[in-house]
Structures are given as structure tokens and as C-alpha cells.
Protein backbone atom coordinates (compact mmCIF):
# COMPACT_ATOMS: atom_id res chain seq x y z
CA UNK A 1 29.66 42.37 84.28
CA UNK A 2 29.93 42.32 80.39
CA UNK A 3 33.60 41.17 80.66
CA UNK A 4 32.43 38.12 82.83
CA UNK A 5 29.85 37.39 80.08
CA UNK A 6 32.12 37.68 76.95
CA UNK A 7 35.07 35.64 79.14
CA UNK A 8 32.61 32.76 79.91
CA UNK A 9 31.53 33.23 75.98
CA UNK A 10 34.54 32.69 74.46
CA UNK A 11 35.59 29.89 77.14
CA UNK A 12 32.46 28.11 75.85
CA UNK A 13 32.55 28.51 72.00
CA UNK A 14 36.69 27.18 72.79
CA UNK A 15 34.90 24.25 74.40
CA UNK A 16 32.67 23.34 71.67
CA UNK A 17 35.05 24.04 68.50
CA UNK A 18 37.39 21.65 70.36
CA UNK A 19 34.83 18.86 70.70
CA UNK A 20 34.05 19.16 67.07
CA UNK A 21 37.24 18.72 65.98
CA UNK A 22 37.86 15.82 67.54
CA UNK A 23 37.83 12.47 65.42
CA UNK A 24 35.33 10.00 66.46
CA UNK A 25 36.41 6.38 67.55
CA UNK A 26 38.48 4.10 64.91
CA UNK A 27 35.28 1.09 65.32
CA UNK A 28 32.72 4.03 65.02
CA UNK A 29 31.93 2.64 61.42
CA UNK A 30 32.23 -0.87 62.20
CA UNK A 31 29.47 -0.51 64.63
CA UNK A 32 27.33 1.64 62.17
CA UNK A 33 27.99 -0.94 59.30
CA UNK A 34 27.14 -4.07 62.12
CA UNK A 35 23.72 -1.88 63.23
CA UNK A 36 22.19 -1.05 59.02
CA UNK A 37 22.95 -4.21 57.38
CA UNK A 38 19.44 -5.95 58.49
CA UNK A 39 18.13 -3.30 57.28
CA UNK A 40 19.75 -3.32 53.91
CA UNK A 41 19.82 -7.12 53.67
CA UNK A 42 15.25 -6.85 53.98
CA UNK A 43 15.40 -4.09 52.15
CA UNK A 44 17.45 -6.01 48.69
CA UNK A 45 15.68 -9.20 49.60
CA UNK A 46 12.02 -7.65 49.67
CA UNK A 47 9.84 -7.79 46.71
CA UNK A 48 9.19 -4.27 46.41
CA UNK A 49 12.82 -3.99 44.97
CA UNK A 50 12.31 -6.28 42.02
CA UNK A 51 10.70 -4.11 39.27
CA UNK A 52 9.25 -6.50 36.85
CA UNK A 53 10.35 -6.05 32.94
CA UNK A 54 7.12 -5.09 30.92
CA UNK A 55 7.26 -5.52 27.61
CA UNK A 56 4.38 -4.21 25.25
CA UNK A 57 1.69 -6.57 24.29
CA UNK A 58 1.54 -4.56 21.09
CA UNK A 59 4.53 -4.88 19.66
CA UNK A 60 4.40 -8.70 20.34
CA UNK A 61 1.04 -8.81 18.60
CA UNK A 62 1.81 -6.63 15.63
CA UNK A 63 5.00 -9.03 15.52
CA UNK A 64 2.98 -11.85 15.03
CA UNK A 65 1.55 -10.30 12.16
CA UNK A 66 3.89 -9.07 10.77
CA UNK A 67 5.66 -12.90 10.28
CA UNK A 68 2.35 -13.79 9.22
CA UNK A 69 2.05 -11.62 6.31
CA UNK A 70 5.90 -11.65 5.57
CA UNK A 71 5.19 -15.75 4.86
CA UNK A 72 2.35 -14.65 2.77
CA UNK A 73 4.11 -12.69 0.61
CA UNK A 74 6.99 -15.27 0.20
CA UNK A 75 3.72 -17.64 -0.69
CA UNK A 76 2.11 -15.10 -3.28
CA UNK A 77 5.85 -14.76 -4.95
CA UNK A 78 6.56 -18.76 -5.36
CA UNK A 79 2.86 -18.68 -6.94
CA UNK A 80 4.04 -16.62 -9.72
CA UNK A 81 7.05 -18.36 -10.21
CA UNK A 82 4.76 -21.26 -11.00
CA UNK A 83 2.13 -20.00 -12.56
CA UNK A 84 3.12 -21.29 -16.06
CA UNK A 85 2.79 -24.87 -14.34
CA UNK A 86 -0.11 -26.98 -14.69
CA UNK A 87 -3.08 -25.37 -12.80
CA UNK A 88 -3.85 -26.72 -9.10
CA UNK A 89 -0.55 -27.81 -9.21
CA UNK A 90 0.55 -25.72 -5.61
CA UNK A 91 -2.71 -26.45 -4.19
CA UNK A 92 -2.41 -29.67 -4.49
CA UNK A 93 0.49 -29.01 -2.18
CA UNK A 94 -0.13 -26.44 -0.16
CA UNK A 95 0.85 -27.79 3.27
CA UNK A 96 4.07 -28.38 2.16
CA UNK A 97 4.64 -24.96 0.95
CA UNK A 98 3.56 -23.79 4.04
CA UNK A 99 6.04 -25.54 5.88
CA UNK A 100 8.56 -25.28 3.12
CA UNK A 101 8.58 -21.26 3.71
CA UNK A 102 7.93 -21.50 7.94
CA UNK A 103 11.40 -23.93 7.99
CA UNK A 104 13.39 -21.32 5.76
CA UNK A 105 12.20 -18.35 8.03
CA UNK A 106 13.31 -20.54 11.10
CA UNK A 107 16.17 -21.57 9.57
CA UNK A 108 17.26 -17.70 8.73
CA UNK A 109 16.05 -16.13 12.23
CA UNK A 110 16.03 -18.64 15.08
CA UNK A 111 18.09 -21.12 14.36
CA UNK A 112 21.06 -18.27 13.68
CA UNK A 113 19.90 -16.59 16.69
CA UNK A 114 18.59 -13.60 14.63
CA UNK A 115 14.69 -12.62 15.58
CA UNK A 116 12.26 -13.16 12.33
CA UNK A 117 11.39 -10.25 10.24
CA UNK A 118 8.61 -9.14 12.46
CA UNK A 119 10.56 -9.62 15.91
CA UNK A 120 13.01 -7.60 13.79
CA UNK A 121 10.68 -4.65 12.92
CA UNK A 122 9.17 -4.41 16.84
CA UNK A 123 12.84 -5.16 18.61
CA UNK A 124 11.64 -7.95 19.91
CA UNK A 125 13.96 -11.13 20.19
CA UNK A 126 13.54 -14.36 22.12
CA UNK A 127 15.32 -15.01 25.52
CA UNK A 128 15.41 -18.20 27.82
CA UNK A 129 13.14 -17.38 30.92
CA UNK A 130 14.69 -20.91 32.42
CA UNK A 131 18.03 -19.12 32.61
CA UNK A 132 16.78 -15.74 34.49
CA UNK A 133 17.69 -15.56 38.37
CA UNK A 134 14.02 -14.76 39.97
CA UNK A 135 16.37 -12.14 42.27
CA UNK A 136 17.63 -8.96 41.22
CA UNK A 137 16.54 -5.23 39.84
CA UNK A 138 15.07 -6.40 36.47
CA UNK A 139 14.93 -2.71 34.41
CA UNK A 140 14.67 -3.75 30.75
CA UNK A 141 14.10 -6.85 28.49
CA UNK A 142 18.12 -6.97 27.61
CA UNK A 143 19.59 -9.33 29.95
CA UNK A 144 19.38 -12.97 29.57
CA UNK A 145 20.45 -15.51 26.89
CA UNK A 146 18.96 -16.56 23.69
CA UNK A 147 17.21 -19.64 22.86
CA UNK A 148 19.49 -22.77 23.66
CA UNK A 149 19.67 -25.69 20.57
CA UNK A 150 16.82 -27.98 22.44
CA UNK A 151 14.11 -25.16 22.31
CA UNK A 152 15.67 -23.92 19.06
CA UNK A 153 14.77 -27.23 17.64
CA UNK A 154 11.69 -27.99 19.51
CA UNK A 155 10.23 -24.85 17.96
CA UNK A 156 10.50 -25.87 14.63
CA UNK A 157 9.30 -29.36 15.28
CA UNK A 158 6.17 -27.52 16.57
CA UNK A 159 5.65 -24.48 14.13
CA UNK A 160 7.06 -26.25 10.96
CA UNK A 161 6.07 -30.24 11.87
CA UNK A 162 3.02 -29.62 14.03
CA UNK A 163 1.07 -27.36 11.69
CA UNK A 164 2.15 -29.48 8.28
CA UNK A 165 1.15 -33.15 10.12
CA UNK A 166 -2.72 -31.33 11.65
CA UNK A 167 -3.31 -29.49 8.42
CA UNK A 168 -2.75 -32.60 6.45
CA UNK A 169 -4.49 -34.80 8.92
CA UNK A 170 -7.59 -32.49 8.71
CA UNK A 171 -7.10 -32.83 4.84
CA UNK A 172 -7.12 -36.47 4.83
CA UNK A 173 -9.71 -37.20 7.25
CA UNK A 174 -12.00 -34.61 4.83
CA UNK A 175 -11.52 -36.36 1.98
CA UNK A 176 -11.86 -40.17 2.94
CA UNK A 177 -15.69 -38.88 5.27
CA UNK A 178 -13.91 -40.34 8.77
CA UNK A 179 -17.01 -38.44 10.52
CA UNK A 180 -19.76 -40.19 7.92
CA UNK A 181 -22.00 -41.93 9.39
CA UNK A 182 -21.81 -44.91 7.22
CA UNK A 183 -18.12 -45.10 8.00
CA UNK A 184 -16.34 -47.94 10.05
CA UNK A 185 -16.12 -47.44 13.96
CA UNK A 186 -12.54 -46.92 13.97
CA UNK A 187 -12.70 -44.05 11.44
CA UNK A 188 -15.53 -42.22 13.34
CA UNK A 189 -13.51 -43.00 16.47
CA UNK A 190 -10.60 -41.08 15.11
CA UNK A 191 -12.73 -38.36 13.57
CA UNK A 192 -14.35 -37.59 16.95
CA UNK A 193 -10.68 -38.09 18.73
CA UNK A 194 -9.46 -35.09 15.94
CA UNK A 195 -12.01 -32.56 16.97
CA UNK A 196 -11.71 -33.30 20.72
CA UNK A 197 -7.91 -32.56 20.04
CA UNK A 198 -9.08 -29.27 17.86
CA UNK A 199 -11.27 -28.18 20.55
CA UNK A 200 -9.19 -28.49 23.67
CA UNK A 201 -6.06 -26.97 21.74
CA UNK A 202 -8.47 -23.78 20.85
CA UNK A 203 -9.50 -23.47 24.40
CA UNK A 204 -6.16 -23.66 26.02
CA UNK A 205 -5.28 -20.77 22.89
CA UNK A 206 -8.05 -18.99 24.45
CA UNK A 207 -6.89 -19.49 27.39
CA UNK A 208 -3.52 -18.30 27.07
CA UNK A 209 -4.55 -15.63 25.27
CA UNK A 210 -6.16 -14.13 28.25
CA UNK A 211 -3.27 -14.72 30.60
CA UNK A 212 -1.16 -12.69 27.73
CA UNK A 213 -3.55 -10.00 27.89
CA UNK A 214 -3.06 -9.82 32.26
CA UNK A 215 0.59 -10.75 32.62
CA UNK A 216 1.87 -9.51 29.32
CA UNK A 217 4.39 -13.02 28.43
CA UNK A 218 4.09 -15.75 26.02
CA UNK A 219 1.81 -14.95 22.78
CA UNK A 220 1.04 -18.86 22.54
CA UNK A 221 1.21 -22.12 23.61
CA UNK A 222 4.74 -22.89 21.73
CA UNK A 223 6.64 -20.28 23.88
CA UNK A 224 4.83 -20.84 27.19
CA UNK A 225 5.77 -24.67 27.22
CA UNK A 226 9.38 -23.78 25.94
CA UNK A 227 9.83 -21.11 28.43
CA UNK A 228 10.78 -18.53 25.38
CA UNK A 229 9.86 -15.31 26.28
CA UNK A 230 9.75 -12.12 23.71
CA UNK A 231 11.91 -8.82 25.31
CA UNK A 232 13.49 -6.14 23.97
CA UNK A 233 16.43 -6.80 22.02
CA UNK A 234 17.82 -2.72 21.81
CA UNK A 235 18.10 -0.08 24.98
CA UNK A 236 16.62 2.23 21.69
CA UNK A 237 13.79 1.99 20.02
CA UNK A 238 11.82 4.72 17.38
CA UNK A 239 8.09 3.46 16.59
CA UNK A 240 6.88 6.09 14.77
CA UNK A 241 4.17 4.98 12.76
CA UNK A 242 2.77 6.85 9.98
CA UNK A 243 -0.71 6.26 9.05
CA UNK A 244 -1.44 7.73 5.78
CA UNK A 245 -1.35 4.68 3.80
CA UNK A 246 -3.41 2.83 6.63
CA UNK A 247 -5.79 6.03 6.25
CA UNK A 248 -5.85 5.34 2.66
CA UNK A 249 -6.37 1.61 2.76
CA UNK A 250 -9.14 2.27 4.78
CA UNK A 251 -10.65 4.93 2.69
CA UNK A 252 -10.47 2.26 -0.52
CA UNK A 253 -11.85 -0.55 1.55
CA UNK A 254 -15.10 1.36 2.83
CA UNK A 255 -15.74 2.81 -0.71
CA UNK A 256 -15.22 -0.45 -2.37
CA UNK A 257 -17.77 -2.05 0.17
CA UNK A 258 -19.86 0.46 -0.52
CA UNK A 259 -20.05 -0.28 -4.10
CA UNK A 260 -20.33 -3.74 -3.66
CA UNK A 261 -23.24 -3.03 -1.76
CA UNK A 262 -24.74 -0.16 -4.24
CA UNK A 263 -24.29 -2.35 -7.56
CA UNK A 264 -26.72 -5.47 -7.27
CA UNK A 265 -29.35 -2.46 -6.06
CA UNK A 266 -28.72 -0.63 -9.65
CA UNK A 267 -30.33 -1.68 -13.02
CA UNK A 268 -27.92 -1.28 -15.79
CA UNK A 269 -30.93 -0.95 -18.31
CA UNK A 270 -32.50 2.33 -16.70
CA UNK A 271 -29.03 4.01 -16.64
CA UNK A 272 -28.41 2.85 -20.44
CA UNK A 273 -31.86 4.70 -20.78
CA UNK A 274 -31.22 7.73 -18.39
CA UNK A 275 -27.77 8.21 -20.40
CA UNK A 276 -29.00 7.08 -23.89
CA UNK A 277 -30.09 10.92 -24.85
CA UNK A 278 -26.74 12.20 -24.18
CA UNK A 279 -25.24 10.08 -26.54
CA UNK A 280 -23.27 11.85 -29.27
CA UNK A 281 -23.34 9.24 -31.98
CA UNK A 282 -26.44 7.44 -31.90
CA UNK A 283 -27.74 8.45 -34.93
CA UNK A 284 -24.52 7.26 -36.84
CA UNK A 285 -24.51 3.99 -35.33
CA UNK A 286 -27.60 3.35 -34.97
CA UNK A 287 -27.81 0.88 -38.40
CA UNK A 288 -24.69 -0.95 -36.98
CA UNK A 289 -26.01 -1.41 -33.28
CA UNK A 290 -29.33 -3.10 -35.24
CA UNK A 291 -27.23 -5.80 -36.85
CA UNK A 292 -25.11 -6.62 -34.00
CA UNK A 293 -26.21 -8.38 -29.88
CA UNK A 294 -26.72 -5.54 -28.20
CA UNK A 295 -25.25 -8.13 -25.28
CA UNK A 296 -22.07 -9.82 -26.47
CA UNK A 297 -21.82 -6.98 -29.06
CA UNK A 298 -20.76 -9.44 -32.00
CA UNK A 299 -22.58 -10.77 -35.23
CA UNK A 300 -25.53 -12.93 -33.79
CA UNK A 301 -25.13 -16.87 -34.75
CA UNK A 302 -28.57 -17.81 -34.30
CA UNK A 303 -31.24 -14.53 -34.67
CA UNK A 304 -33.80 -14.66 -32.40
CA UNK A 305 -35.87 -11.18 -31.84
CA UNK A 306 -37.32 -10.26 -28.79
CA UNK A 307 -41.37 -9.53 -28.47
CA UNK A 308 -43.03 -7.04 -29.18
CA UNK A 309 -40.33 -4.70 -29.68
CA UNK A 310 -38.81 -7.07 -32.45
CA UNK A 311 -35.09 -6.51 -31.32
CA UNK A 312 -32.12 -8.82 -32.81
CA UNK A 313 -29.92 -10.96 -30.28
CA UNK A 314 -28.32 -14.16 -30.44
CA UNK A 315 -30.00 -16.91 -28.96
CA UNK A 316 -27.84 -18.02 -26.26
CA UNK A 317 -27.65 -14.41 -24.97
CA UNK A 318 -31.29 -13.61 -24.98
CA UNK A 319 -32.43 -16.99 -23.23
CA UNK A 320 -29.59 -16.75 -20.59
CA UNK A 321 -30.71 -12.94 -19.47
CA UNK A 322 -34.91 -14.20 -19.69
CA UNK A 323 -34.01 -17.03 -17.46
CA UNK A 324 -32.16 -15.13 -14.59
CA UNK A 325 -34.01 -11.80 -14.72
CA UNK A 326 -37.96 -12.55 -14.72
CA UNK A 327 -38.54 -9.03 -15.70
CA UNK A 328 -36.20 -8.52 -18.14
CA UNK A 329 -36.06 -5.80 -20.62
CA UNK A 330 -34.79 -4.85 -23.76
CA UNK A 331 -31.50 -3.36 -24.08
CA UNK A 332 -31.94 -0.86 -27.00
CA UNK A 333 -35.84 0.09 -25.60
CA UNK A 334 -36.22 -0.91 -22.12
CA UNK A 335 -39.18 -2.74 -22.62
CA UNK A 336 -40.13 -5.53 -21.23
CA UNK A 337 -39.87 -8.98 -23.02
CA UNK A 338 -42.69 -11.27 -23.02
CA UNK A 339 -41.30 -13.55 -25.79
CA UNK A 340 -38.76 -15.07 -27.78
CA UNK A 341 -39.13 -15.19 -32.09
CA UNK A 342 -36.54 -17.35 -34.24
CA UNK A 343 -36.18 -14.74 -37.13
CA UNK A 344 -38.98 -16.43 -39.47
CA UNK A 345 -39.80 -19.11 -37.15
CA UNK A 346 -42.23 -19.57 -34.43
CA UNK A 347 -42.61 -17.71 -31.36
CA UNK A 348 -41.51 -18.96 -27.99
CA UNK A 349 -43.10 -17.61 -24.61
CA UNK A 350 -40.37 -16.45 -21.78
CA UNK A 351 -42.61 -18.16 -19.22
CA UNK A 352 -42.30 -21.30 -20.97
CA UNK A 353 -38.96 -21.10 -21.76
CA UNK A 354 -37.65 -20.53 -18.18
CA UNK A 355 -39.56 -24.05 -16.66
């Protein structure tokens, strides 16, 4: 009985290792190929495959910036250069420098098909969305072209020609009253037709801005009409930011409000009068302080003294303080003045003299 059980054993596993070995049919992969390709062909042509590129709004914001205060720097530099000039001289002109310094950052970036200096700094860099094929696995912001010569120069013509022409526009129409009143139809007709312009132009900013903040493409109206898109211009990337100096710009900008805010509340006389007994040398000086304004601190032109203390000051100096501060008081005493004597003349009453 176990020999008939091992016999129809091994008879069986001969069976099966035979079977195994043998090759399948030569069309066996033609027929799997012919039975998976719908399913590959829905599965490349579905939109779940297409992983949209995502570049951060951040970077394209602190770009902006950053170009922003990189042409305000170039401005505060040409300033100096003509500061010997006659004064009012560049603001007289300031459109033009404007546009002078927004053509040679063009000129040096775009047109060369370089990003700008903030692009630069955030590895950003333009690319044509026209020329992007809607299909496809999409992974990073590195495929596509640049910027072709027609948007190229249609960008400058609105950054460099659009801003110069509105800002001088506004100027003009400021100086010659178009929205007066007494003006002629035609010039309130074009002052009215400017801030219609103005207003629609901020709300399709607005606008725009918030269908940045959703989709994440086009900062402004330039590069959503030109179809110039920001991406990533490097696979690699290090933003490490260091904040001490922000930390200590920030520290120097509260405590400078803060004095701002502290020093109109202070009266200078009460802490010349809280410090005045720790003075070292006011017993030395004190003959030399007499014959000198204790506020302009030179040789007084015209004595007057001030009542009833009988302090000396110059004229011009005494007047101008009595006339802002109603309450004023005496700089050597801290009393308060009630009047005005020409040394030997006649006395004149602060009330009086402030009408």
C-alpha cells in the first residue's frame, strides 16, 4: 500500500514539473499586449496622471521685491552722483529716471534671457506657457522655453513705456487742474476718463491678485496677458534665510517709534531742571551762561529779558518760543514767562505779543 502511494506520488510531481517547464505559446504576449493597452492608453490619457508644477507664491512675491528695491538702490546711487547739481534738478525728472533704470534692468535680464536680480536670488526665471503641451507628467518648473522676442519686447513697452506715459499723464493732468471745476468740458472729460482707467486697472490688480493667491501663476497683469509664467530655473535650490539682521531691523524700528512717540510727551525744560543739580561746572560758568541765549547759545543781537525772572535772550529767540509754547518757561529757572522787556525799554506782554 505505501509503494502504490509513493509510485502514484512521484508519477504526479513528474507530471507537474513537466507542465511547468513547458514554454507557453509564441502569440502568448501579443495577446497580453492586445488585452492591457486600453487600460494603459486611459490610464496616460486621464487627468490624474498630470501632476501640476507648483511653484511657491513666496518666492515670486519676495522676487518682486526684491527688483523693486534693487531699482531703488540704483535710484538712491544716481542721486548722489548728482547731488552737486542744481537742487530739484532729478525731481524735476523723475519719471524718466524711473524708466531710464527699469529699461537698463530689462535690457541686462530679459532681453539677454537672464532673470532680473530678484528672479535671480529666488531661481525663478520666465518661461512661455503658450509653448507648453497641456499633456504630459509635469514634475518641476524646468521644461519649457524662455520668453520669445514679441513678449520680450512687449514687456518693456509695458513696464518701461506704460508706467513712464501714466505717471507723467497723472503729473500733467495735476498740474494744469483737468478735474477743476472751472475747467473746460473736454479737460474734465479726460480727467474723469483717467480715474475710470486708474480704477478699473486697480480692480483687475485686485483681481488677479486673488487668482495668484488660488492658482499660484502670474504675479500681474503684464505676465497673465503675455502668457509669461515664473518657474524654477535650477533642479537645486538652498533658501536659507537668516534673520538676525531682519531681527535687528525690527528691534531699531519699534524703539525708534517708540521714541518718536515718547519725545513730543517730554518737556525739555523739567529735565534741564531735574539734571541741572548734577551739573559739575555750573558755578564756573555760570557768569558766561548770563551773557550768552540760553537758546541759540551765541552773543544776543537784540537783549530782551524775560519777566519777572529778568533773564537775557535775543529777541528773535524769545518771541519765537512765547508764540508756539503758551506756557513757556524760562530756560535757566523754569519759570514761567509772562512778559517780554527790551533791556532799558518798555515792557511787552506775551499775550499781546502772540495775537
Amino acid at each position: 500500500m505505501p509503494r502504490e502511494t509513493l509510485a502514484s506520488a512521484s508519477s504526479s510531481s513528474s507530471t507537474s514539473s513537466s507542465g511547468a517547464n513547458n514554454p507557453p505559446p509564441e502569440d502568448a504576449w501579443v495577446d497580453a499586449y492586445q488585452r492591457l493597452l486600453p487600460q494603459w492608453q486611459s490610464l496616460s490619457l486621464s487627468p490624474q496622471s498630470i501632476i501640476p508644477i507648483s511653484i511657491s507664491r513666496v518666492n515670486q512675491v519676495d522676487a518682486q521685491r526684491l527688483d523693486i528695491e534693487m531699482s531703488a538702490m540704483l535710484k538712491e546711487q544716481l542721486v548722489k552722483v548728482f547731488s552737486l547739481v542744481k537742487p530739484g534738478l532729478l525731481f524735476q525728472y523723475e519719471p524718466e529716471l524711473d524708466a531710464f533704470l527699469e529699461f537698463l534692468i530689462w535690457r541686462f535680464s530679459i532681453w539677454v534671457d537672464m532673470p532680473t536680480p530678484g528672479n535671480a536670488l529666488m531661481n525663478l526665471r520666465y518661461r512661455d506657457e503658450r509653448a507648453i503641451e497641456p499633456r504630459g507628467k509635469v514634475r518641476t518648473g524646468l521644461e519649457g522655453p524662455g520668453l520669445t522676442v514679441a513678449q520680450k519686447l512687449w514687456y518693456c513697452v509695458a513696464t518701461v513705456g506704460g508706467q513712464y506715459i501714466w505717471s507723467r499723464l497723472q503729473s500733467f493732468s495735476a498740474f494744469r487742474r483737468w478735474g477743476d471745476s472751472e475747467q473746460r468740458p473736454l479737460a474734465r472729460r479726460a480727467w474723469t476718463l483717467i480715474q475710470r482707467i486708474e480704477g478699473i486697472y486697480k480692480a483687475a490688480s485686485f483681481g488677479n491678485l486673488l487668482i495668484f493667491l488660488y492658482t499660484g501663476r502670474y504675479r500681474n497683469l503684464i505676465e497673465r496677458v503675455l502668457q509669461a509664467r515664473l518657474v524654477y530655473g535650477s533642479p537645486n535650490m538652498n533658501r536659507a534665510v537668516s534673520f538676525e539682521y531682519m531681527n535687528r531691523q525690527l528691534v531699531w524700528n519699534e524703539f525708534s517709534e517708540m521714541l518718536l512717540l515718547l519725545l513730543p510727551l517730554l518737556n525739555s525744560s523739567s529735565i534741564k531742571k531735574f539734571l541741572h543739580p548734577f551739573s559739575k561746572d555750573k558755578s564756573s560758568n555760570s557768569g558766561v551762561d548770563d551773557a550768552v541765549c540760553p537758546i541759540c547759545l551765541g552773543s544776543p543781537n537784540i537783549l530782551f529779558l524775560a519777566l519777572p525772572c529778568q533773564h537775557s535772550y535775543c529777541y528773535y529767540c524769545l518771541r519765537s518760543r512765547c508764540s508756539a509754547a503758551p506756557s513757556f518757561r524760562c530756560s535757566r529757572c523754569n519759570e514761567p514767562v509772562i512778559a517780554m522787556q527790551r533791556h532799558g525799554g518798555s515792557i511787552n506782554r506775551v499775550t499781546t505779543q502772540k495775537q
